[in-house]
N, C-alpha and C. Protein backbone atom coordinates (compact mmCIF):
# COMPACT_ATOMS: atom_id res chain seq x y z
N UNK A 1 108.97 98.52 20.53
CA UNK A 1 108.69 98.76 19.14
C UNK A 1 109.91 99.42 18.51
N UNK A 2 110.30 98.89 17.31
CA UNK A 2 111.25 99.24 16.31
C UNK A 2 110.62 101.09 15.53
N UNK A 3 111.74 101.81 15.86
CA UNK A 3 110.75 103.25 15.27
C UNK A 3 111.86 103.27 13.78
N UNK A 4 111.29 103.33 12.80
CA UNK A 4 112.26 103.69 11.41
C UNK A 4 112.26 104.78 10.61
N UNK A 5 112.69 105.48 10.22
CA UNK A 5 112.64 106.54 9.69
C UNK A 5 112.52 106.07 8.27
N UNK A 6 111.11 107.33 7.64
CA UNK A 6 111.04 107.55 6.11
C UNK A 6 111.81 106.69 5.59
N UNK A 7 111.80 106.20 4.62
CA UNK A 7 112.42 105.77 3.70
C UNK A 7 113.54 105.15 4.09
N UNK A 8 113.45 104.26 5.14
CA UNK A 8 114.58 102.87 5.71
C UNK A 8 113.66 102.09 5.66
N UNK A 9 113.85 100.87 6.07
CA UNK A 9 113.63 99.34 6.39
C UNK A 9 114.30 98.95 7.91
N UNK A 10 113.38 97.91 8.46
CA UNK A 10 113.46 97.48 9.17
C UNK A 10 114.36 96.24 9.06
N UNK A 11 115.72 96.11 9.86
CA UNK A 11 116.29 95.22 9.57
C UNK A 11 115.84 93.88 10.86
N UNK A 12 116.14 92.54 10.24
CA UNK A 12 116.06 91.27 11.15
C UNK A 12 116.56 91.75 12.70
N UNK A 13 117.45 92.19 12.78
CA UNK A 13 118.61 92.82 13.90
C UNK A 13 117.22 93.32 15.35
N UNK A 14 116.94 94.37 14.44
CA UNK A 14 115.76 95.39 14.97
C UNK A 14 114.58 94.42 15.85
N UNK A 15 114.04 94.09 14.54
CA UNK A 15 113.22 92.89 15.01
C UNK A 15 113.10 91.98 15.91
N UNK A 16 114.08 91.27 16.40
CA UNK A 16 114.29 90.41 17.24
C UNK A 16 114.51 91.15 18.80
N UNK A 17 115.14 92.49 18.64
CA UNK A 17 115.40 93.23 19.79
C UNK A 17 114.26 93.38 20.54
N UNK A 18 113.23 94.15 19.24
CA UNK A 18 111.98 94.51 19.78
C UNK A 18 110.97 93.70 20.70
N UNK A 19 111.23 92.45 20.54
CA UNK A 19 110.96 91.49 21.56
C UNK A 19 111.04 91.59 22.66
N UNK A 20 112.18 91.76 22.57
CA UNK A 20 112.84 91.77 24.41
C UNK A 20 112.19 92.99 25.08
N UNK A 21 111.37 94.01 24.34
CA UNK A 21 110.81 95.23 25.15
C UNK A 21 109.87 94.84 26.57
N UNK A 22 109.52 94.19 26.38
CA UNK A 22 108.75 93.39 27.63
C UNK A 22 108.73 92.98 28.94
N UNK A 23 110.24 92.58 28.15
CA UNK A 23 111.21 91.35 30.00
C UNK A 23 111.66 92.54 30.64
N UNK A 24 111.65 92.18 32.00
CA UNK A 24 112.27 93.16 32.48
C UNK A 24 113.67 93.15 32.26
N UNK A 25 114.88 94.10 33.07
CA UNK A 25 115.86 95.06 32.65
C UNK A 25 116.77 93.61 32.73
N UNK A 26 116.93 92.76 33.90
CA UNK A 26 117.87 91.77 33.91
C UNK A 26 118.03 90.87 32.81
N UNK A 27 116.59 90.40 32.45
CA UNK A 27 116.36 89.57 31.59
C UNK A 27 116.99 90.06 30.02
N UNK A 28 116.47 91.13 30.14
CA UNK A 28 116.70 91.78 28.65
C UNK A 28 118.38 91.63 28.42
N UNK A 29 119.12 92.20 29.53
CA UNK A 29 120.52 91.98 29.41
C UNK A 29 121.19 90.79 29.09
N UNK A 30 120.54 89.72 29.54
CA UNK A 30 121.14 88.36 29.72
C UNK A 30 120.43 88.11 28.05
N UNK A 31 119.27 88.24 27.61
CA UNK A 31 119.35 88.08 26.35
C UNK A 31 120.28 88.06 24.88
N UNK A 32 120.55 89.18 25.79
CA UNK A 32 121.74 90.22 24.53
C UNK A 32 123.27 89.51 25.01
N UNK A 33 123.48 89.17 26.21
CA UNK A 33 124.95 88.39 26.25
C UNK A 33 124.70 86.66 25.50
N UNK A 34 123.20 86.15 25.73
CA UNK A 34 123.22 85.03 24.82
C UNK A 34 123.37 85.18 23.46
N UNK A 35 122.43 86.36 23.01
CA UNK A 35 122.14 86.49 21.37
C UNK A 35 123.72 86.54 21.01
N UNK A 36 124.95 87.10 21.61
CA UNK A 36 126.43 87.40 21.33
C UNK A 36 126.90 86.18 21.37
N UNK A 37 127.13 85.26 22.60
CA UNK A 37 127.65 83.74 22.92
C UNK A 37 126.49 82.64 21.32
N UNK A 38 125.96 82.73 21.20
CA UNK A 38 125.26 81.90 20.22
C UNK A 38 125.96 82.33 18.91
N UNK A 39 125.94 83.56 18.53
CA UNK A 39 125.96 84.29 17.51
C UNK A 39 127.96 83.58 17.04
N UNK A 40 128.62 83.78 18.28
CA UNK A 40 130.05 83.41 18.20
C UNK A 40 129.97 81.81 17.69
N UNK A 41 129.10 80.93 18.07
CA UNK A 41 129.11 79.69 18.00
C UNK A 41 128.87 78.97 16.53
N UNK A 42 127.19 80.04 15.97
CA UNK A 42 126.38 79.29 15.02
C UNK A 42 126.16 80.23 13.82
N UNK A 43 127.01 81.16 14.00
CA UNK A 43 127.10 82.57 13.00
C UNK A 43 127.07 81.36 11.41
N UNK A 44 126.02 82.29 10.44
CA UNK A 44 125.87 81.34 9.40
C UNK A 44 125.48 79.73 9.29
N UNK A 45 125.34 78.98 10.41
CA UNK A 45 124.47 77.98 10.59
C UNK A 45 123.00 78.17 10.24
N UNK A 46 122.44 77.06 9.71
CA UNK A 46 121.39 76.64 9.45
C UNK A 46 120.37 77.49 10.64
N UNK A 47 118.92 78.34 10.19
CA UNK A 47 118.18 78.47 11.65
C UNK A 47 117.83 77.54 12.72
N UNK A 48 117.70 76.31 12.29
CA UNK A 48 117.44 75.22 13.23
C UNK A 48 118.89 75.08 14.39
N UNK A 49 119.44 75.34 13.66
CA UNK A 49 121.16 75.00 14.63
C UNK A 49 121.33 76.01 15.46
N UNK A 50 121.00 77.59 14.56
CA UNK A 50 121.16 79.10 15.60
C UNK A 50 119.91 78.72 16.91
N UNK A 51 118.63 78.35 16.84
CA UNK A 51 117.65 78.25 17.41
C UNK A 51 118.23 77.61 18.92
N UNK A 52 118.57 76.08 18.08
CA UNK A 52 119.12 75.32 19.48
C UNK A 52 119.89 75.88 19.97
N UNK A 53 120.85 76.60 19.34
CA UNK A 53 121.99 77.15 20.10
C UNK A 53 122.00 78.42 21.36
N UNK A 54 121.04 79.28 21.21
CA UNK A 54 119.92 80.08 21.65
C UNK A 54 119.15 79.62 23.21
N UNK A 55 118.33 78.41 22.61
CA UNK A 55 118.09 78.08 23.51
C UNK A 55 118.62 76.98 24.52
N UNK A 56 119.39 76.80 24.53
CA UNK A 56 120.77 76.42 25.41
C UNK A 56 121.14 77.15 26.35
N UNK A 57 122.04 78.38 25.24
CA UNK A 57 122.26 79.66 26.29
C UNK A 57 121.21 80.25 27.38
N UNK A 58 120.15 79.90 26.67
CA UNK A 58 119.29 81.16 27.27
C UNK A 58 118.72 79.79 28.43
N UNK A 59 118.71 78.71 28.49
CA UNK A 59 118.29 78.04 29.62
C UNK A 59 119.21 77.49 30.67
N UNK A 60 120.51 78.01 30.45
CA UNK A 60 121.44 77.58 31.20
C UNK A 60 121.64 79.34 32.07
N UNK A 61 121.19 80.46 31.35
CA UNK A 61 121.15 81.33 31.97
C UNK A 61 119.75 81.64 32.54
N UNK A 62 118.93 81.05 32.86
CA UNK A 62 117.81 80.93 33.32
C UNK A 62 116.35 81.67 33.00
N UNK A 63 116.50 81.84 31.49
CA UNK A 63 115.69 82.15 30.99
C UNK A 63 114.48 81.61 30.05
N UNK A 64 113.21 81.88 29.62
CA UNK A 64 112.30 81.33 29.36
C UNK A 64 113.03 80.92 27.70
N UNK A 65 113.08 79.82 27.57
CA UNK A 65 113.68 78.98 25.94
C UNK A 65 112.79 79.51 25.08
N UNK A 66 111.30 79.20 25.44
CA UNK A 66 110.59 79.80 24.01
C UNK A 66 110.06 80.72 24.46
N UNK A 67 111.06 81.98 24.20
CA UNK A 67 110.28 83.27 24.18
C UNK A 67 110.18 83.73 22.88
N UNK A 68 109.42 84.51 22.15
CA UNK A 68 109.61 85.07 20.69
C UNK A 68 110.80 85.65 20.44
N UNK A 69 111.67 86.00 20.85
CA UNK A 69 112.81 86.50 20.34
C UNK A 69 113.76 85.43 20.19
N UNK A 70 113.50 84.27 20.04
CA UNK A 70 114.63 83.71 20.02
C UNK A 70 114.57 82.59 18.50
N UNK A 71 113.36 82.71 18.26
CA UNK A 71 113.64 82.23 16.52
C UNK A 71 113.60 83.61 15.84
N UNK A 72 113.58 84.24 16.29
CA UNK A 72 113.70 85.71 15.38
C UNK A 72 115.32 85.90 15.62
N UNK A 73 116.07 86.06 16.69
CA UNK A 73 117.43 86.04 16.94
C UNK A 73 117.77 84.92 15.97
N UNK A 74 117.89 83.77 16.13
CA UNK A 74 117.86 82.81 14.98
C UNK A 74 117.85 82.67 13.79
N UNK A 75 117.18 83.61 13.43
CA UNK A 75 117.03 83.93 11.44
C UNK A 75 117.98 84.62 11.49
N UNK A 76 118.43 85.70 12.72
CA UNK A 76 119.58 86.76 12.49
C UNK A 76 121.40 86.26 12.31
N UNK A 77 121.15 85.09 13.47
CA UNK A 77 122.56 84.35 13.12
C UNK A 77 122.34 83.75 12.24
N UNK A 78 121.63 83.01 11.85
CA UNK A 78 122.08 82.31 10.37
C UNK A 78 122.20 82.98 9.19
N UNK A 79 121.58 84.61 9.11
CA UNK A 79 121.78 85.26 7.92
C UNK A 79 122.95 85.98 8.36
N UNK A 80 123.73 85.85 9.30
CA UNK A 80 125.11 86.21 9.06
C UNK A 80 126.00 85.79 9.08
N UNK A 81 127.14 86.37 8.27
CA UNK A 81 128.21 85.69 7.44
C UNK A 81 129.38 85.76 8.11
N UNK A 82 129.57 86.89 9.09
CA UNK A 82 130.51 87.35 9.52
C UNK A 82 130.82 88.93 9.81
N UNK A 83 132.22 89.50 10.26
CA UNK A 83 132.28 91.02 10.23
C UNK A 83 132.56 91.76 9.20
C-alpha cells in the first residue's frame, strides 16, 4: 500500500509499485529492472506499445506477463516524456 501524506496525491509511479507488494523479494526486483529496460525503450509510446513492451521483458525474465502491475507500469511509461 501507497501511504500519502495530508494534502499530496498519489502519483501513477506509486501506484503501479504498490502492486508488486505481494511477489516475493526476487520477483519484485526483477520487476523494477523490467519497469527501467521498457521504460528506456517505450518512454512516451502509446499504452498499448509500453504494455507489450513490459510484457516481453517481464516473460523473458520469467515472470507472470499479466500481473496487475504491468498495465499500471504502462500508463506510467507512456505518460512520460522524458528527464
Amino acid at each position: 500500500m501507497v501511504r500519502v501524506s495530508a494534502g499530496t496525491t498519489s502519483r501513477v509511479e506509486d501506484d503501479w509499485r504498490s502492486l508488486l507488494a505481494g511477489l516475493p523479494l526476487e520477483q519484485r526486483l526483477k520487476a523494477l529492472a523490467v519497469y527501467e529496460l521498457a521504460r528506456d525503450r517505450a518512454m512516451g509510446q502509446p499504452p498499448e506499445t509500453a504494455a507489450a513492451t513490459l510484457r516481453a521483458a517481464a516473460t523473458a525474465e520469467g515472470l507472470d506477463a499479466g500481473h496487475d502491475w504491468i498495465p499500471a507500469a504502462a500508463a506510467r511509461i507512456s505518460a512520460d516524456t522524458g528527464p
